[in-house]
Every structure is written in structure tokens, then in C-alpha cells.
PDB file of N, CA and C in Angstrom:
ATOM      1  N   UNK A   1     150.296 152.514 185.903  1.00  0.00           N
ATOM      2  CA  UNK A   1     150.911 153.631 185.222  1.00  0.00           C
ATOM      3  C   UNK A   1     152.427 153.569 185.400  1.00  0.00           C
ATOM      4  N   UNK A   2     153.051 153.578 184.413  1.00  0.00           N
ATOM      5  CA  UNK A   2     154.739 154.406 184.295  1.00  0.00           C
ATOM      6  C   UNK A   2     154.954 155.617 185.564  1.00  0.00           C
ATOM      7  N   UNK A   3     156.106 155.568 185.372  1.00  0.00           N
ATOM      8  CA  UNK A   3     156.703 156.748 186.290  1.00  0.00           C
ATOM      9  C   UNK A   3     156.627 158.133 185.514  1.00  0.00           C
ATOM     10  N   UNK A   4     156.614 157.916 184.481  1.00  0.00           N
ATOM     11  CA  UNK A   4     156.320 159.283 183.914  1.00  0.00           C
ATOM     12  C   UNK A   4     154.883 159.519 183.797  1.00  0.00           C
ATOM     13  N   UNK A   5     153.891 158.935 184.059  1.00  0.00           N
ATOM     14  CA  UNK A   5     152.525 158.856 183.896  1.00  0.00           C
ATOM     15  C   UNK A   5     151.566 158.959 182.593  1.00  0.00           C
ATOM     16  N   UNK A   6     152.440 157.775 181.657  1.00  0.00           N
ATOM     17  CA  UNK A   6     152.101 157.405 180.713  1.00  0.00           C
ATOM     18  C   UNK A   6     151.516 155.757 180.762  1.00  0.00           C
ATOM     19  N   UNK A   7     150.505 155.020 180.006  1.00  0.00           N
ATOM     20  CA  UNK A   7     149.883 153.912 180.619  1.00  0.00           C
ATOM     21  C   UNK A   7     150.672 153.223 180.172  1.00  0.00           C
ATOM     22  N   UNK A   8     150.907 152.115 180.485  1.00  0.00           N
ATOM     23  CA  UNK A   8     151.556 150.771 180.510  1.00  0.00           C
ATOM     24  C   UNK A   8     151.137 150.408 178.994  1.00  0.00           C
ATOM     25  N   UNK A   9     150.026 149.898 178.770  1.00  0.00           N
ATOM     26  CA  UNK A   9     149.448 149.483 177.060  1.00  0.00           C
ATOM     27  C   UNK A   9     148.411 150.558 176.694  1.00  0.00           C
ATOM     28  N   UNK A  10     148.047 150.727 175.677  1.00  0.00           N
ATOM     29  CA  UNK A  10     147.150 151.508 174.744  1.00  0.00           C
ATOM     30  C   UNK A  10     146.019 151.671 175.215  1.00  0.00           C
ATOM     31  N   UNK A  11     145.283 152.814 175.653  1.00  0.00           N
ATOM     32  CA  UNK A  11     143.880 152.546 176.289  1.00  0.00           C
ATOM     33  C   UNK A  11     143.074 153.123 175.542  1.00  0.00           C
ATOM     34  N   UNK A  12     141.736 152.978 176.012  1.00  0.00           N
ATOM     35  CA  UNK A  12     140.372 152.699 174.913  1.00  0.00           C
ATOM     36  C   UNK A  12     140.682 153.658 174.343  1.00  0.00           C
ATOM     37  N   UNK A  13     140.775 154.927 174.906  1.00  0.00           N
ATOM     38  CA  UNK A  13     140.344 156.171 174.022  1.00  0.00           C
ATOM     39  C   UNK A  13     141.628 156.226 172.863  1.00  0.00           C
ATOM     40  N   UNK A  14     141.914 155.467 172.319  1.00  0.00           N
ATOM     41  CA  UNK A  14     142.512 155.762 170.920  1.00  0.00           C
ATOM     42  C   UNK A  14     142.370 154.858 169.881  1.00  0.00           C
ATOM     43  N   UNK A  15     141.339 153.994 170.385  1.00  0.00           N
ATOM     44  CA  UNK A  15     140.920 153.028 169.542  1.00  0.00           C
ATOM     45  C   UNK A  15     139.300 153.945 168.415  1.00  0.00           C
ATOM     46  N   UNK A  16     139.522 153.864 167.337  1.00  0.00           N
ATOM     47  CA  UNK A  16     138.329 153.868 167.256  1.00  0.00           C
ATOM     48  C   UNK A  16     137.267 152.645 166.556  1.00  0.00           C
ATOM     49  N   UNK A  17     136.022 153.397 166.716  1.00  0.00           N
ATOM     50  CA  UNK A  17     134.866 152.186 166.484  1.00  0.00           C
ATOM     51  C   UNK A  17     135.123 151.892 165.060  1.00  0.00           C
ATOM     52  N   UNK A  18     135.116 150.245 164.866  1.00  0.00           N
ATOM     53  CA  UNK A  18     134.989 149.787 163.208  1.00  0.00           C
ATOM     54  C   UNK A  18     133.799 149.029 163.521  1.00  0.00           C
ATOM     55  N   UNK A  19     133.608 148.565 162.114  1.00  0.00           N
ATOM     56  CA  UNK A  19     132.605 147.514 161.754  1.00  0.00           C
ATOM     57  C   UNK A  19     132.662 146.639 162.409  1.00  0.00           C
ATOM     58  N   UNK A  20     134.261 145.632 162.748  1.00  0.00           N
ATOM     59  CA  UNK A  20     134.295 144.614 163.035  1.00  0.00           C
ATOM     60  C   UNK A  20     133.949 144.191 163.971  1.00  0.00           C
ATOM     61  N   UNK A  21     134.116 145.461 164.922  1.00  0.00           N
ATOM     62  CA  UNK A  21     133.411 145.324 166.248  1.00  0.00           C
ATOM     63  C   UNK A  21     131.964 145.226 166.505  1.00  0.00           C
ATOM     64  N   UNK A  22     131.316 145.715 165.874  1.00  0.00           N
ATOM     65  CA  UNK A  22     130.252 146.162 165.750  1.00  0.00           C
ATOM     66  C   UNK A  22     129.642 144.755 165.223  1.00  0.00           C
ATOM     67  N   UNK A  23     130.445 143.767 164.029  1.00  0.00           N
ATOM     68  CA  UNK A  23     129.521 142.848 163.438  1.00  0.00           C
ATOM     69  C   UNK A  23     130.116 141.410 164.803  1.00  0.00           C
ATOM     70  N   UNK A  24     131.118 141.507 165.168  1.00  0.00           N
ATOM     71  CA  UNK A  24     131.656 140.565 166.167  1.00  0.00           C
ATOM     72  C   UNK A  24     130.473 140.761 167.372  1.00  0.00           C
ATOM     73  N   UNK A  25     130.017 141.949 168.423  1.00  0.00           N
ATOM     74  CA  UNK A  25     129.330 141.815 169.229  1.00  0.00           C
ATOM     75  C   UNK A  25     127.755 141.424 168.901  1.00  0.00           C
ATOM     76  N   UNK A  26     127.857 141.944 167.529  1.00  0.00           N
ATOM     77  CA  UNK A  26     126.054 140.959 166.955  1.00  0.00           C
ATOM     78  C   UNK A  26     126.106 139.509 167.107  1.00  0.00           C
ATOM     79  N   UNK A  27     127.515 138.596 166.387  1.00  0.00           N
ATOM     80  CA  UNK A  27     127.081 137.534 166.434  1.00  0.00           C
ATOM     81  C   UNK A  27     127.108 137.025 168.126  1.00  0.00           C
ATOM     82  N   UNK A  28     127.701 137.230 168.220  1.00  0.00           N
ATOM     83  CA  UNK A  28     127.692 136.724 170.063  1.00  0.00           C
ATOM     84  C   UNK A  28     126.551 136.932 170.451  1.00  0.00           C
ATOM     85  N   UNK A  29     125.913 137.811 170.543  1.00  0.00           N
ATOM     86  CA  UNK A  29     124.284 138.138 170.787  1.00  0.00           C
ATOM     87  C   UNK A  29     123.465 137.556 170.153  1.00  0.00           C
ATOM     88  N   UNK A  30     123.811 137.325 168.703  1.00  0.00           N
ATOM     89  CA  UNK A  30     122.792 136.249 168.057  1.00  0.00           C
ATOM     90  C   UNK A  30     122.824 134.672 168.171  1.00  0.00           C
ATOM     91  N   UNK A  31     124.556 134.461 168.584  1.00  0.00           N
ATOM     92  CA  UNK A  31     124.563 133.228 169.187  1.00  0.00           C
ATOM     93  C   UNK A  31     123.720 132.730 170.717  1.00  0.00           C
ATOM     94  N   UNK A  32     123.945 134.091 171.164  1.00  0.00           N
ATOM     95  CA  UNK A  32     123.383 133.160 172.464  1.00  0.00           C
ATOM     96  C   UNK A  32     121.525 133.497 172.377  1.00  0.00           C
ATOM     97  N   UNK A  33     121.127 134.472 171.640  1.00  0.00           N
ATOM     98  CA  UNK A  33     119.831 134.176 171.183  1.00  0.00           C
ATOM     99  C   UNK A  33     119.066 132.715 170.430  1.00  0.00           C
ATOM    100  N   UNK A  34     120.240 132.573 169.318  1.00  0.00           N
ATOM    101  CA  UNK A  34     119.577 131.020 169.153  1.00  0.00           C
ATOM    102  C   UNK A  34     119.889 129.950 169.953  1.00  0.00           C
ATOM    103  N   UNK A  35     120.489 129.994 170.576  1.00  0.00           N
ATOM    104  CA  UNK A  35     120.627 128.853 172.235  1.00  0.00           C
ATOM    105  C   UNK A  35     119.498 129.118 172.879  1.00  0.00           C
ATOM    106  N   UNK A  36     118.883 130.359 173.262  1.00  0.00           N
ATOM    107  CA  UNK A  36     117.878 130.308 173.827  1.00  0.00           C
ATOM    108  C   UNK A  36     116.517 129.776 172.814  1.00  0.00           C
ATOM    109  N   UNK A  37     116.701 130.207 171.629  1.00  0.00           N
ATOM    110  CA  UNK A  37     115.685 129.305 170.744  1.00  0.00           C
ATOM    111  C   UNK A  37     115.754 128.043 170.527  1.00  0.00           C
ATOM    112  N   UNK A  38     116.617 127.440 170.505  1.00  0.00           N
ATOM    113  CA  UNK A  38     116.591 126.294 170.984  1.00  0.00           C
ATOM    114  C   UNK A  38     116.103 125.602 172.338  1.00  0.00           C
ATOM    115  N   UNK A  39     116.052 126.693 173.167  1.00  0.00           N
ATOM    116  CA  UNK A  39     115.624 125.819 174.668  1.00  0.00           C
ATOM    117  C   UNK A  39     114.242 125.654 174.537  1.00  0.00           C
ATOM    118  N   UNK A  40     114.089 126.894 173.599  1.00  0.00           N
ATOM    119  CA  UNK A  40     112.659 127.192 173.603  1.00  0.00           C
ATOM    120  C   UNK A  40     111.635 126.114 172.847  1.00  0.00           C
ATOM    121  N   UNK A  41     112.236 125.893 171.838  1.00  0.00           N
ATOM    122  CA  UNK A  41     112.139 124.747 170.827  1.00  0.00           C
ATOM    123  C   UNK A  41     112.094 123.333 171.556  1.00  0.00           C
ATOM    124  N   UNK A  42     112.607 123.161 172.076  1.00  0.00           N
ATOM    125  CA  UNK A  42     113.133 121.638 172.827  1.00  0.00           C
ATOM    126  C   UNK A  42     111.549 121.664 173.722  1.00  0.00           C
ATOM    127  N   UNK A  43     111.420 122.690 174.557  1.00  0.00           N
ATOM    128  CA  UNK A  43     110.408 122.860 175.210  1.00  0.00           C
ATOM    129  C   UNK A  43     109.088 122.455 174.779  1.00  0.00           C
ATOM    130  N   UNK A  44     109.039 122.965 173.256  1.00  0.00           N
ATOM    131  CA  UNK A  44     107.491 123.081 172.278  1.00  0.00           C
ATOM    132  C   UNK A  44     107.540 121.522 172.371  1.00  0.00           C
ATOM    133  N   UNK A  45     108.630 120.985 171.671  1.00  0.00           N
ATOM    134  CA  UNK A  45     108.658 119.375 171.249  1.00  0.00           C
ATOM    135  C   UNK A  45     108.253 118.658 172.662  1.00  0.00           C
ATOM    136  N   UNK A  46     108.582 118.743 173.541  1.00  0.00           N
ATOM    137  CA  UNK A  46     108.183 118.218 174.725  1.00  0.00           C
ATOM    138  C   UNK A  46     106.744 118.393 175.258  1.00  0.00           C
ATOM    139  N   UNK A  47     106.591 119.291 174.741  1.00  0.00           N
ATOM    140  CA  UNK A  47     104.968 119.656 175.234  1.00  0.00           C
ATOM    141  C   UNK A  47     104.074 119.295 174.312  1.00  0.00           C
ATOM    142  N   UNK A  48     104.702 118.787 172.924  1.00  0.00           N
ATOM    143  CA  UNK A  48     103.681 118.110 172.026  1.00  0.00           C
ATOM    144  C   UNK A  48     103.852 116.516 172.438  1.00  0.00           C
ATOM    145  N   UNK A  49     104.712 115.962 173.589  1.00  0.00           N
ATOM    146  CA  UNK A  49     105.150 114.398 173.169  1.00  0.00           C
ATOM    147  C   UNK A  49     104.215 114.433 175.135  1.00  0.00           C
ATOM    148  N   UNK A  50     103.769 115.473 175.898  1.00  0.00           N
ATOM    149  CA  UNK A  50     103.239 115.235 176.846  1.00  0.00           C
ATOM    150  C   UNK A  50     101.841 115.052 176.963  1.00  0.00           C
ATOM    151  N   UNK A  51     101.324 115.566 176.020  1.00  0.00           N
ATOM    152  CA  UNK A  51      99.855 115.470 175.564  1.00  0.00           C
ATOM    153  C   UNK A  51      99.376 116.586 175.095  1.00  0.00           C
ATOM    154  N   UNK A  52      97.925 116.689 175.024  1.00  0.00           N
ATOM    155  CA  UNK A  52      97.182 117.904 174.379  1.00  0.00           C
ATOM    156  C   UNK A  52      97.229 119.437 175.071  1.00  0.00           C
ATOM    157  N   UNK A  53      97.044 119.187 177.077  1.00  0.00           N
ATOM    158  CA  UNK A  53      96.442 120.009 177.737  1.00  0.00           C
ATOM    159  C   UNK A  53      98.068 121.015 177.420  1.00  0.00           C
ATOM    160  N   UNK A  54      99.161 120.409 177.662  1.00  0.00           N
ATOM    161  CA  UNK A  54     100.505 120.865 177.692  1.00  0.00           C
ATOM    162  C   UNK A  54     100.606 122.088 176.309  1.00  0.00           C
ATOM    163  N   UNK A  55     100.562 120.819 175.692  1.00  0.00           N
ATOM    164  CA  UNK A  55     100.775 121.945 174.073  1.00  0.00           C
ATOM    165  C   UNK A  55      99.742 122.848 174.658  1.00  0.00           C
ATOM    166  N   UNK A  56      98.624 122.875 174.705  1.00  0.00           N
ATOM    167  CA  UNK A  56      97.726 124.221 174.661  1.00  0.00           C
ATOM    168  C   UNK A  56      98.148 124.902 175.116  1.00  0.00           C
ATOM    169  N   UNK A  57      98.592 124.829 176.715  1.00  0.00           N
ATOM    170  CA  UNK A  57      99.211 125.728 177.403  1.00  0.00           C
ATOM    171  C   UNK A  57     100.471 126.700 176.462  1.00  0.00           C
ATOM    172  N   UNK A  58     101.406 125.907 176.441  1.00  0.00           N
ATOM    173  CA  UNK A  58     102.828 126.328 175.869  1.00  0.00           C
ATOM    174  C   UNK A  58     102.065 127.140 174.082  1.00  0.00           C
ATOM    175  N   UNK A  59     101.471 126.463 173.405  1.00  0.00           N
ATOM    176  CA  UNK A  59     101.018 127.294 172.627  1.00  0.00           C
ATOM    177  C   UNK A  59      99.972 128.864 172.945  1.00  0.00           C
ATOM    178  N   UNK A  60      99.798 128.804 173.871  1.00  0.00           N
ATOM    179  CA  UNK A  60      99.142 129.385 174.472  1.00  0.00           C
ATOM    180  C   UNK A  60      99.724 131.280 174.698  1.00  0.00           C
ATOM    181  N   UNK A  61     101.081 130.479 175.497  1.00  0.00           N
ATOM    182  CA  UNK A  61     101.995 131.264 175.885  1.00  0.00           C
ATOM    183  C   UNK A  61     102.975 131.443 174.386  1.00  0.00           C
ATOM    184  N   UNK A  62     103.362 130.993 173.311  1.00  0.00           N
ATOM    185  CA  UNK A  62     103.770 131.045 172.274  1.00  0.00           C
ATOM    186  C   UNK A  62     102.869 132.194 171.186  1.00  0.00           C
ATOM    187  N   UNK A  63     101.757 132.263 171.559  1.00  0.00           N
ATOM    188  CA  UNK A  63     101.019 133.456 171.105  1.00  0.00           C
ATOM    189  C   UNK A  63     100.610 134.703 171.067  1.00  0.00           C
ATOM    190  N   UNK A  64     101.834 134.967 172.011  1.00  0.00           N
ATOM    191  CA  UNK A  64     101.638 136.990 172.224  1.00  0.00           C
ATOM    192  C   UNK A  64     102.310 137.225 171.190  1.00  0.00           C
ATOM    193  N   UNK A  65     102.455 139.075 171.520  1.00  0.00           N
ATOM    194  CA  UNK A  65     103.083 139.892 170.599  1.00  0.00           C
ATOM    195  C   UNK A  65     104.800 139.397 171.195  1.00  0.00           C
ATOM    196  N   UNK A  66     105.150 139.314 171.961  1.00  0.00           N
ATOM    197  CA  UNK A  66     106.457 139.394 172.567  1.00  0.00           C
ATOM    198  C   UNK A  66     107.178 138.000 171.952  1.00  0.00           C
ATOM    199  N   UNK A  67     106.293 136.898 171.880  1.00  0.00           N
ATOM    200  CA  UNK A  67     106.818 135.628 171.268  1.00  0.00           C
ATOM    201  C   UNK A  67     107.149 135.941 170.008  1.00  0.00           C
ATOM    202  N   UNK A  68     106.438 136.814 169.083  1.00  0.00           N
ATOM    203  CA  UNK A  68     106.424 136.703 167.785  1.00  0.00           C
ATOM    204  C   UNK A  68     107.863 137.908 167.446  1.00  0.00           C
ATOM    205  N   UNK A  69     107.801 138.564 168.250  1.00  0.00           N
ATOM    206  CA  UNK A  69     109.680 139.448 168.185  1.00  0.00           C
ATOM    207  C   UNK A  69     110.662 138.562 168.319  1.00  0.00           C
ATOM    208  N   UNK A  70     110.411 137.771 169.404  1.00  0.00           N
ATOM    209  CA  UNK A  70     111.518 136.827 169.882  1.00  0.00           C
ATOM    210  C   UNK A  70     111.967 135.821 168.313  1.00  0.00           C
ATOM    211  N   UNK A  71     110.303 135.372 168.079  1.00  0.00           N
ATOM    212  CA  UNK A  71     111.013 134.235 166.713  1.00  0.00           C
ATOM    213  C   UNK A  71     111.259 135.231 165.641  1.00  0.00           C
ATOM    214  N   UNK A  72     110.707 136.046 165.249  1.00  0.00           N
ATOM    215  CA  UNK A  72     111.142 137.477 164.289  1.00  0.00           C
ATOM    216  C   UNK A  72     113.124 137.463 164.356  1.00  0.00           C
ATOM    217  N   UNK A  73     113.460 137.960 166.044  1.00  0.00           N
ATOM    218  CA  UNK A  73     115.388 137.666 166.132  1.00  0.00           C
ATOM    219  C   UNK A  73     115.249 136.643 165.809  1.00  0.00           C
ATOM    220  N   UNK A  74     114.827 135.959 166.474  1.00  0.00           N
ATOM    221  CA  UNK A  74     115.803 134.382 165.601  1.00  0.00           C
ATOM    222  C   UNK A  74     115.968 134.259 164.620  1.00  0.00           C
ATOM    223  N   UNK A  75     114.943 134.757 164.000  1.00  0.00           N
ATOM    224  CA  UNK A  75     114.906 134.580 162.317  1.00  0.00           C
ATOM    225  C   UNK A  75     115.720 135.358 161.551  1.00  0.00           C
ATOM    226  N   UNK A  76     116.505 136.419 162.305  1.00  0.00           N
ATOM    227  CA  UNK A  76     117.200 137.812 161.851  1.00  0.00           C
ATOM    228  C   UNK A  76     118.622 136.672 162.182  1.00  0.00           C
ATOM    229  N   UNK A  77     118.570 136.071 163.389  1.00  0.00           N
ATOM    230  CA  UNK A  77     119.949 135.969 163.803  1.00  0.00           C
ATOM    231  C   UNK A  77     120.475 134.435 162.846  1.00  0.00           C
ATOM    232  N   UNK A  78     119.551 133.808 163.005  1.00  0.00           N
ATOM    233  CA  UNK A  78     119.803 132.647 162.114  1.00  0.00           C
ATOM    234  C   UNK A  78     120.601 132.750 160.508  1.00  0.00           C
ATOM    235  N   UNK A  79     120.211 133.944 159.716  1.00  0.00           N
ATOM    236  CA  UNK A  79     120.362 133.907 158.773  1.00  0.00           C
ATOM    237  C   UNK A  79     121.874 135.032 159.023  1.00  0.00           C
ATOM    238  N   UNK A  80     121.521 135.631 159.965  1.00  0.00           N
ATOM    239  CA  UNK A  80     122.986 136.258 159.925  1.00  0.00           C
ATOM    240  C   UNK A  80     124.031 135.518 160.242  1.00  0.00           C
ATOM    241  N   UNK A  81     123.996 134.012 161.154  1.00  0.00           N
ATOM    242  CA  UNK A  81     124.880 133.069 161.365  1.00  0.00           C
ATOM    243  C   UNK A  81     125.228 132.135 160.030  1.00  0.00           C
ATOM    244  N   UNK A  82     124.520 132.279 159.155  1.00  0.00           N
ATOM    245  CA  UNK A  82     124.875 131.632 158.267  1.00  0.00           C
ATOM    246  C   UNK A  82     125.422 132.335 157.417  1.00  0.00           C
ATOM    247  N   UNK A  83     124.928 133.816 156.773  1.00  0.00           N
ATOM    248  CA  UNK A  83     125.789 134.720 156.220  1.00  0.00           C
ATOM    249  C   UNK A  83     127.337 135.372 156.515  1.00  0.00           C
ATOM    250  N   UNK A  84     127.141 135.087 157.808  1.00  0.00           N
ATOM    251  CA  UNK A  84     128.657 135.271 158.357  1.00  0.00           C
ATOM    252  C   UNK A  84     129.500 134.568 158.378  1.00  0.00           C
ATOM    253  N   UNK A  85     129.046 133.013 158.501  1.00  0.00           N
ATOM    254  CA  UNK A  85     129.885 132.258 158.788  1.00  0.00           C
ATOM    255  C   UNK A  85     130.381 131.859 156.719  1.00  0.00           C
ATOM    256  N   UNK A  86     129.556 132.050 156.040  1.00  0.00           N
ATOM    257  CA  UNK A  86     129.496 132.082 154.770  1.00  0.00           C
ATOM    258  C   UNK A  86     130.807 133.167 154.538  1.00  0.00           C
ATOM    259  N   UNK A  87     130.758 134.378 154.920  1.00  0.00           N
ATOM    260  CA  UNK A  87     131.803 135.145 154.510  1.00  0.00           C
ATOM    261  C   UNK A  87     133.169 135.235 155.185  1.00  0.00           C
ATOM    262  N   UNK A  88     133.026 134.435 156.645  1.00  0.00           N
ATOM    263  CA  UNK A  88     134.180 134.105 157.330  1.00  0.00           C
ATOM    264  C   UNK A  88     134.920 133.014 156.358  1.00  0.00           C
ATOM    265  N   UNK A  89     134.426 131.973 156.088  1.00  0.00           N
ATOM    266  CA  UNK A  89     135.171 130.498 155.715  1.00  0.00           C
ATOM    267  C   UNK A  89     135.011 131.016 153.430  1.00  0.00           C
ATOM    268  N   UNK A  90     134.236 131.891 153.354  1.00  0.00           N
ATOM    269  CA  UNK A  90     134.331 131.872 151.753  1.00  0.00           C
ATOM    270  C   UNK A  90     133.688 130.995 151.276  1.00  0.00           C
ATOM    271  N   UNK A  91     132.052 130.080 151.482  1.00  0.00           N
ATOM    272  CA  UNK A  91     131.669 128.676 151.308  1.00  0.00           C
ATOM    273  C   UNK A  91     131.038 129.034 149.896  1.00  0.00           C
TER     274      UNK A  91
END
């Protein structure tokens, strides 16, 4: 703080909420969601190149309700990485 007890730079409370913020903290979240789909992915492929008992397993575990949200985001985030990056660059 200043000597008069005014802040040094601009603090939160006079910012307000936009879009940009709002669409900037999605992709970061959707980026690091499809990194994790990818690990996840890498995983499946490996468990089909280890044999049968493997895949079963991993398919196994690929078959709840909770797997099918997970590829559901991806599928949300994927297309929003491409729509964004579509309206960032103008393609």
C-alpha cells in the first residue's frame, strides 16, 4: 500500500467479469482434459498390443457411467479446441 492508503496497482474488485475470461479458463480446462484423454487413450492402445486378458480388464473399467462423462468432456472439449482455435487464427 501507498502512504496515503491507496493500492499500488488496480485490484480485483474493479475488474468486472467478461466472456473472455470465462471462455480463456474453459480452454485451459479443456486442454488439460484432453491430455488426460490422451493418457487415457495411449493406455487402451497398450492394452490391446498386451493381449486379450488386459484389454478385458481396461475395457472393463472403460464401461461405467463415469467413463462415459469423461469421453462425453472430451468430446465437448475437443470440438471446443477446434472452434476456438478456428475463431482465434480466422481458419
Amino acid at each position: 500500500m501507498a502512504k496515503n492508503n491507496q493500492p499500488l496497482s488496480p485490484h480485483l474488485s474493479i475488474y468486472k467479469w467478461q466472456i473472455t475470461n470465462t471462455l480463456s479458463i474453459l480452454h485451459r480446462f479443456s486442454g488439460v482434459l484432453l491430455f488426460l484423454a490422451a493418457i487415457d487413450f495411449s493406455i487402451w492402445l497398450a492394452s490391446i498390443a498386451m493381449g486379450e486378458n488386459s484389454y478385458a480388464v481396461i475395457s472393463g473399467l472403460s464401461s461405467n457411467w463415469l467413463a462415459l462423462v469423461f469421453w462425453v468432456a472430451v468430446s465437448f472439449s475437443f470440438f471446443y479446441h477446434i472452434f476456438y482455435i478456428n475463431y482465434i487464427f480466422r481458419l
